[in-house]
PDB file of N, CA and C in Angstrom:
ATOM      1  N   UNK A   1     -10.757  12.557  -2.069  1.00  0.00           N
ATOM      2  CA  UNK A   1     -10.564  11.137  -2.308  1.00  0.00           C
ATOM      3  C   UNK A   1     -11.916  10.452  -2.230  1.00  0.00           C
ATOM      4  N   UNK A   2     -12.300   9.307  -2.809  1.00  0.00           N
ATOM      5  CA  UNK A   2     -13.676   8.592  -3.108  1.00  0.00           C
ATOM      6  C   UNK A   2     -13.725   7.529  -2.260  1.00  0.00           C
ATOM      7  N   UNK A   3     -14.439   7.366  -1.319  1.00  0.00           N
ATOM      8  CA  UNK A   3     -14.435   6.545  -0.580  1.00  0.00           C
ATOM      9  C   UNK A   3     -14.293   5.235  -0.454  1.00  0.00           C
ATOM     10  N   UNK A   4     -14.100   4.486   0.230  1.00  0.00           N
ATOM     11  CA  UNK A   4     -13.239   3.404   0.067  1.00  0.00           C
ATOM     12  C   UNK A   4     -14.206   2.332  -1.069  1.00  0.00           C
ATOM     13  N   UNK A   5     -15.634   2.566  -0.693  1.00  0.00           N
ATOM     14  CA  UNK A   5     -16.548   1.486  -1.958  1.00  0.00           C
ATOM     15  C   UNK A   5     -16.310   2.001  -3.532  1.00  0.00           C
ATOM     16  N   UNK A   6     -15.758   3.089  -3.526  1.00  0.00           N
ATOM     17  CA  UNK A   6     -15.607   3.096  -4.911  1.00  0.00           C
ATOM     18  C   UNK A   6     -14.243   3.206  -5.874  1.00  0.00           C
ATOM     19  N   UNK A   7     -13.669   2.196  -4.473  1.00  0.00           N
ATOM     20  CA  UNK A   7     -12.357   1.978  -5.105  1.00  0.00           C
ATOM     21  C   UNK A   7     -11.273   0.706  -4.782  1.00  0.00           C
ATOM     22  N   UNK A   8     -10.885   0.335  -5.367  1.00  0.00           N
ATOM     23  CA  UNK A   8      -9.885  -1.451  -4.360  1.00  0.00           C
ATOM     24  C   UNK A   8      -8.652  -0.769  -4.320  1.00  0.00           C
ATOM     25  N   UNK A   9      -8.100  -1.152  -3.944  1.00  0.00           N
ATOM     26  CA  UNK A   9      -6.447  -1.014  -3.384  1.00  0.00           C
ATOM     27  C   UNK A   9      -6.072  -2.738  -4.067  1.00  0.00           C
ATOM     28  N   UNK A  10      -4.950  -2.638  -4.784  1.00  0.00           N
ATOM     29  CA  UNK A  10      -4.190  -4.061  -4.625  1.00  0.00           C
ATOM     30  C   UNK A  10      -2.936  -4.271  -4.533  1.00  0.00           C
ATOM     31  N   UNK A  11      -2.622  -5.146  -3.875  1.00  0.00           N
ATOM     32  CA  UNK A  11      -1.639  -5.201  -2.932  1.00  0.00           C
ATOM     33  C   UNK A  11      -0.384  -5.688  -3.283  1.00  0.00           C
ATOM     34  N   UNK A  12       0.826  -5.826  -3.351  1.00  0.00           N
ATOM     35  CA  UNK A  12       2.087  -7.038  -3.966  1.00  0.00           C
ATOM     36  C   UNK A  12       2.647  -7.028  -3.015  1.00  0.00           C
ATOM     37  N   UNK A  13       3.549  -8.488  -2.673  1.00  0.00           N
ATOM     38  CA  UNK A  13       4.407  -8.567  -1.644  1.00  0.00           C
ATOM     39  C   UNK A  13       5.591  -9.387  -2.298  1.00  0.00           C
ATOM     40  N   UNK A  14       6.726  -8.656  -2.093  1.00  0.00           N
ATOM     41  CA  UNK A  14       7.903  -9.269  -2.618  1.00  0.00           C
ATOM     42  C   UNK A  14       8.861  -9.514  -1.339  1.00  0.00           C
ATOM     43  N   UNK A  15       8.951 -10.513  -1.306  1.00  0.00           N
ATOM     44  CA  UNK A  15      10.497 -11.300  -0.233  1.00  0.00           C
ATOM     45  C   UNK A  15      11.757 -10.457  -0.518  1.00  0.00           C
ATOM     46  N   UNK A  16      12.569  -9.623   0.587  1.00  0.00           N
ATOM     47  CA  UNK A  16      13.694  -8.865  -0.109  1.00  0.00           C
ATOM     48  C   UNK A  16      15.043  -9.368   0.956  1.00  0.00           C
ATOM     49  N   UNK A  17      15.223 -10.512   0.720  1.00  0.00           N
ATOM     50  CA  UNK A  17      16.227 -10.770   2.500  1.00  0.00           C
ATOM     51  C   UNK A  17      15.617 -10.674   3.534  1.00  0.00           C
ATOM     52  N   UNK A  18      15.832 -10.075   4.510  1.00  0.00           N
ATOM     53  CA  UNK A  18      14.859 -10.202   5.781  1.00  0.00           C
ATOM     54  C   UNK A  18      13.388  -9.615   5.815  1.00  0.00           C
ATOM     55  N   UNK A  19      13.682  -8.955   4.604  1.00  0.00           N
ATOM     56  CA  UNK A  19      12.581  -7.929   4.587  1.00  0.00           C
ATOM     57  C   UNK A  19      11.147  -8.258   3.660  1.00  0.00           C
ATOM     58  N   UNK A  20      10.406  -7.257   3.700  1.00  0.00           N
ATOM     59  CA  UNK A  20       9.199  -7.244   2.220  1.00  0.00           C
ATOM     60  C   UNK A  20       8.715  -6.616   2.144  1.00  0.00           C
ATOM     61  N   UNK A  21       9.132  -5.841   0.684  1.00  0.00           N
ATOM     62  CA  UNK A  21       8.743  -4.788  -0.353  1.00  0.00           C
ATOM     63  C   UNK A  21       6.916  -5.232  -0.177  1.00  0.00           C
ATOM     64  N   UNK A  22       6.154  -3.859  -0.114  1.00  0.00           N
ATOM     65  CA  UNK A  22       4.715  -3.797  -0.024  1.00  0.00           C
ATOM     66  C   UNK A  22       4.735  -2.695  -1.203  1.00  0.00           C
ATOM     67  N   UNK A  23       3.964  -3.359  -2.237  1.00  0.00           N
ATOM     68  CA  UNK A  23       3.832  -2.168  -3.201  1.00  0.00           C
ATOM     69  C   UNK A  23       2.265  -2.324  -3.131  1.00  0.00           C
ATOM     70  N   UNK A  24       1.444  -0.704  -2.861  1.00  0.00           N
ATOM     71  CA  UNK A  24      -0.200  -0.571  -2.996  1.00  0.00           C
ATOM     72  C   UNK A  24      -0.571   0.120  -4.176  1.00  0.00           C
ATOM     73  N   UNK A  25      -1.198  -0.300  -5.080  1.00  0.00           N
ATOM     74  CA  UNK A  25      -1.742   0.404  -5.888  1.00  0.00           C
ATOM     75  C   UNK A  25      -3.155   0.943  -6.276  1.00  0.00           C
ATOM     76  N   UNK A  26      -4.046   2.009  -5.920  1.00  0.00           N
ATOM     77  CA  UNK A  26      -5.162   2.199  -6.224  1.00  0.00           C
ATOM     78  C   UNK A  26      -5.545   2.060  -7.822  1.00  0.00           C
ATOM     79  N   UNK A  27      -6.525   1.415  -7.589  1.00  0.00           N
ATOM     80  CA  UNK A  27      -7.312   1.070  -9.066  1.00  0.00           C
ATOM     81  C   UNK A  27      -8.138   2.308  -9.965  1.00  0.00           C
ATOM     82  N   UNK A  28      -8.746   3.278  -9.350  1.00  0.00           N
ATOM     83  CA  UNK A  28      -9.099   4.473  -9.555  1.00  0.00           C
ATOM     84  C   UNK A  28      -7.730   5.262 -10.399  1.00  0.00           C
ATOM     85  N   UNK A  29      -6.986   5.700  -9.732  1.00  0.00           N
ATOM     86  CA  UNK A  29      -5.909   6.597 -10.436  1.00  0.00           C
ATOM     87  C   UNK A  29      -4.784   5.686 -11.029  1.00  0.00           C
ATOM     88  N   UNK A  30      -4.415   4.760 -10.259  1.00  0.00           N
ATOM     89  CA  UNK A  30      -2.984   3.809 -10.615  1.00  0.00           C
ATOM     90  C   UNK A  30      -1.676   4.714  -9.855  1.00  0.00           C
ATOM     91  N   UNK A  31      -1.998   5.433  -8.803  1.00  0.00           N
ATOM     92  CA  UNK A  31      -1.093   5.884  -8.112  1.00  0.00           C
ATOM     93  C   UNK A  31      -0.483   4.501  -7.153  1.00  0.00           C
ATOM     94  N   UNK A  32       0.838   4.388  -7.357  1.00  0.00           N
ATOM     95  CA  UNK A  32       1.306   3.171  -6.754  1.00  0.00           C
ATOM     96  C   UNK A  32       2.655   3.899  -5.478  1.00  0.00           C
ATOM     97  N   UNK A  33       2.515   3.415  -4.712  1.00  0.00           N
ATOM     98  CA  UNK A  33       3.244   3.546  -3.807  1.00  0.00           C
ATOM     99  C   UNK A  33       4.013   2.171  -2.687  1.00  0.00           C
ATOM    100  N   UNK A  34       5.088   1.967  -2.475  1.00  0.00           N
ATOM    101  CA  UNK A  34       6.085   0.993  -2.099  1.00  0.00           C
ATOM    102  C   UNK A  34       6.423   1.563  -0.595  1.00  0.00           C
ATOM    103  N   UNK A  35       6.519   0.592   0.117  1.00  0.00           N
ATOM    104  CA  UNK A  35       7.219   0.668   1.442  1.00  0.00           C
ATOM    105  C   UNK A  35       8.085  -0.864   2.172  1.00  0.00           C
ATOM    106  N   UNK A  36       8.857  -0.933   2.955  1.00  0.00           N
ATOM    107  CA  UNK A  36       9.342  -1.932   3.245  1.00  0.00           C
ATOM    108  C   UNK A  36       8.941  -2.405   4.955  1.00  0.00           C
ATOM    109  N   UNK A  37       9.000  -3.777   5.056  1.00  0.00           N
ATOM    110  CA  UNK A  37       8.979  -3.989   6.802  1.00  0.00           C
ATOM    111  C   UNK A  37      10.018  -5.131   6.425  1.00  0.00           C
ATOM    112  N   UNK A  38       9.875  -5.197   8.084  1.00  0.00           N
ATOM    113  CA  UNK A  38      10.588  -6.850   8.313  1.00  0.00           C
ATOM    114  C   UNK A  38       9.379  -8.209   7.812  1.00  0.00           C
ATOM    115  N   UNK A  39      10.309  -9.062   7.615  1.00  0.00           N
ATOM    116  CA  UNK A  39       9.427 -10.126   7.136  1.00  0.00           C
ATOM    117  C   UNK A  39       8.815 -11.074   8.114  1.00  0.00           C
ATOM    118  N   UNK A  40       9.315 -10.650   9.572  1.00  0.00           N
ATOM    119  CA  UNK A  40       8.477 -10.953  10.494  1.00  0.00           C
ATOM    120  C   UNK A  40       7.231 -10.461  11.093  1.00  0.00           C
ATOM    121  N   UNK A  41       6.682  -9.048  10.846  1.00  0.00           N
ATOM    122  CA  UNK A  41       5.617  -8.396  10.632  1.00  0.00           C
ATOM    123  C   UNK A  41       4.176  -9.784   9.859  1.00  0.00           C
ATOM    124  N   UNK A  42       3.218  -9.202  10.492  1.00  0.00           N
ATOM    125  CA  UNK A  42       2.257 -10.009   9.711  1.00  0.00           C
ATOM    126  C   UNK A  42       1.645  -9.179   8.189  1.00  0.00           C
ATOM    127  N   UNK A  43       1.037  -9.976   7.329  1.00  0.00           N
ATOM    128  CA  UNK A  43       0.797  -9.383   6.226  1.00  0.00           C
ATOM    129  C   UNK A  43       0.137  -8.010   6.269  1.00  0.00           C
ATOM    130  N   UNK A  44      -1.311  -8.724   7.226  1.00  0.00           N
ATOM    131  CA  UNK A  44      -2.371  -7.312   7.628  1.00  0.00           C
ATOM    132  C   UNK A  44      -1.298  -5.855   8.232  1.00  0.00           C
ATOM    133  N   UNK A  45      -0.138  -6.007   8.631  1.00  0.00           N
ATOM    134  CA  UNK A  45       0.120  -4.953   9.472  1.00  0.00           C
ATOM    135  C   UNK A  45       1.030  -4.219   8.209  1.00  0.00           C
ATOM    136  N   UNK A  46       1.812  -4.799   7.696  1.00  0.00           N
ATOM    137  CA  UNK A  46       2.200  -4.516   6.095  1.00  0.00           C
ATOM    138  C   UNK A  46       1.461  -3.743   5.381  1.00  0.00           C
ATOM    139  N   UNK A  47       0.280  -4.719   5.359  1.00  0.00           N
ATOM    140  CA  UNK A  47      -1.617  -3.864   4.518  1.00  0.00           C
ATOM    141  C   UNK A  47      -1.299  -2.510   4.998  1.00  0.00           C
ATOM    142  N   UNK A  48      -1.235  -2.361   6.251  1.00  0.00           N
ATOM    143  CA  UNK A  48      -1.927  -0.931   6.816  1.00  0.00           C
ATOM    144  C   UNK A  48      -1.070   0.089   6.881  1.00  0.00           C
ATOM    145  N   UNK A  49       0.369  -0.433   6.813  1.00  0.00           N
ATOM    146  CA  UNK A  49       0.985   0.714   6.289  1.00  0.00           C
ATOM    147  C   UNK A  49       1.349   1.353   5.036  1.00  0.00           C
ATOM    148  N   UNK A  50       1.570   0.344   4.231  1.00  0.00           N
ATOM    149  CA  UNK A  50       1.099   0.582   3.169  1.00  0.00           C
ATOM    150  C   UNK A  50      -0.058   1.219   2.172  1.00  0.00           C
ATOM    151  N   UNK A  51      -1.335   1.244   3.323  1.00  0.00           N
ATOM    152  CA  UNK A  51      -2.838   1.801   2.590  1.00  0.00           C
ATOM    153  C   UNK A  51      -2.143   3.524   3.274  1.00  0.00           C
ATOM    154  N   UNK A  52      -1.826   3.534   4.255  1.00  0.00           N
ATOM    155  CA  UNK A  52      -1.595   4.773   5.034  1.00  0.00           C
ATOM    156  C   UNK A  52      -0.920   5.576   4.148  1.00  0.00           C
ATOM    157  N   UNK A  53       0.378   4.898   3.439  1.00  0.00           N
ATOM    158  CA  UNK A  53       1.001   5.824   2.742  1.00  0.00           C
ATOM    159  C   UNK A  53       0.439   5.963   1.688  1.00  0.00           C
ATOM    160  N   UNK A  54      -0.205   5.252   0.837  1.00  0.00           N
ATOM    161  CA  UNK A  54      -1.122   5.391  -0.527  1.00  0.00           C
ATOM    162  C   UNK A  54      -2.364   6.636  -0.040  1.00  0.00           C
ATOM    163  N   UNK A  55      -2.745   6.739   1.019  1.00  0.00           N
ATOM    164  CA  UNK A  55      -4.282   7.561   1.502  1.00  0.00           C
ATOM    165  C   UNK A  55      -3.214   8.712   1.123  1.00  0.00           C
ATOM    166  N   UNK A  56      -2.126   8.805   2.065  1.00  0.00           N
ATOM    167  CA  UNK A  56      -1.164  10.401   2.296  1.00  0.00           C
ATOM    168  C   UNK A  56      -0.870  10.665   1.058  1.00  0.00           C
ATOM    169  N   UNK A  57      -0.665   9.966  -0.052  1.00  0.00           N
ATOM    170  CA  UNK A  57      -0.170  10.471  -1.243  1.00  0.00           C
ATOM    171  C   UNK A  57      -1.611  10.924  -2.198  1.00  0.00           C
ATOM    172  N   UNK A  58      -2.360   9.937  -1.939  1.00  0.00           N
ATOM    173  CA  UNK A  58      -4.032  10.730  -2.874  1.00  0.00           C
ATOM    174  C   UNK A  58      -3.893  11.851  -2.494  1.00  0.00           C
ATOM    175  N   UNK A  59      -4.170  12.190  -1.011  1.00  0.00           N
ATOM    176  CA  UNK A  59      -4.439  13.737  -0.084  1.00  0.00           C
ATOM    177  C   UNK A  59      -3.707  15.056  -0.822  1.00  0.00           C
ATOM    178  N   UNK A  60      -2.219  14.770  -0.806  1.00  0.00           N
ATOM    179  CA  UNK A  60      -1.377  15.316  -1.502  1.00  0.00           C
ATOM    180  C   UNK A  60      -1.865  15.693  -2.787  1.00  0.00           C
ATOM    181  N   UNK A  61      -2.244  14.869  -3.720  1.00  0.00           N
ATOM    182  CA  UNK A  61      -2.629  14.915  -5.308  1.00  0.00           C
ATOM    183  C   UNK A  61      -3.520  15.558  -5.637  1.00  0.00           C
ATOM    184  N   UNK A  62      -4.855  15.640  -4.727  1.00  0.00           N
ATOM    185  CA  UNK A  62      -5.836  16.182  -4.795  1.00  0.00           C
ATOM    186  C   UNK A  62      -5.992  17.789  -5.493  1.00  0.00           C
TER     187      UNK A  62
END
């Protein structure tokens, strides 16, 4: 995987009922990956699980 300067992550957040859909998508491949929290969670903590599961799925691809 290419380190984080040579690549953005961008982010979507969709309202789902209590919840919110985090979809991450790397800009390098366009591998997109979705996860859900509560909508009481803060955004940043959303961010980070979301980058976590996008890192685990590059790793995988490699």
């Amino acid at each position: 995987m290419s380190g984080p300067e040579e690549r953005e992550v961008y982010f979507e957040f969709i309202a789902v009922g209590n919840a919110v859909k985090v979809t991450a998508i790397d800009s390098l491949t366009g591998t997109e990956v979705s996860t859900m929290g509560p909508a009481s969670a803060t955004q940043m903590d959303l961010k980070q699980l979301a980058l976590q599961k996008l890192r685990a799925r590059l790793r995988r691809e490699e």
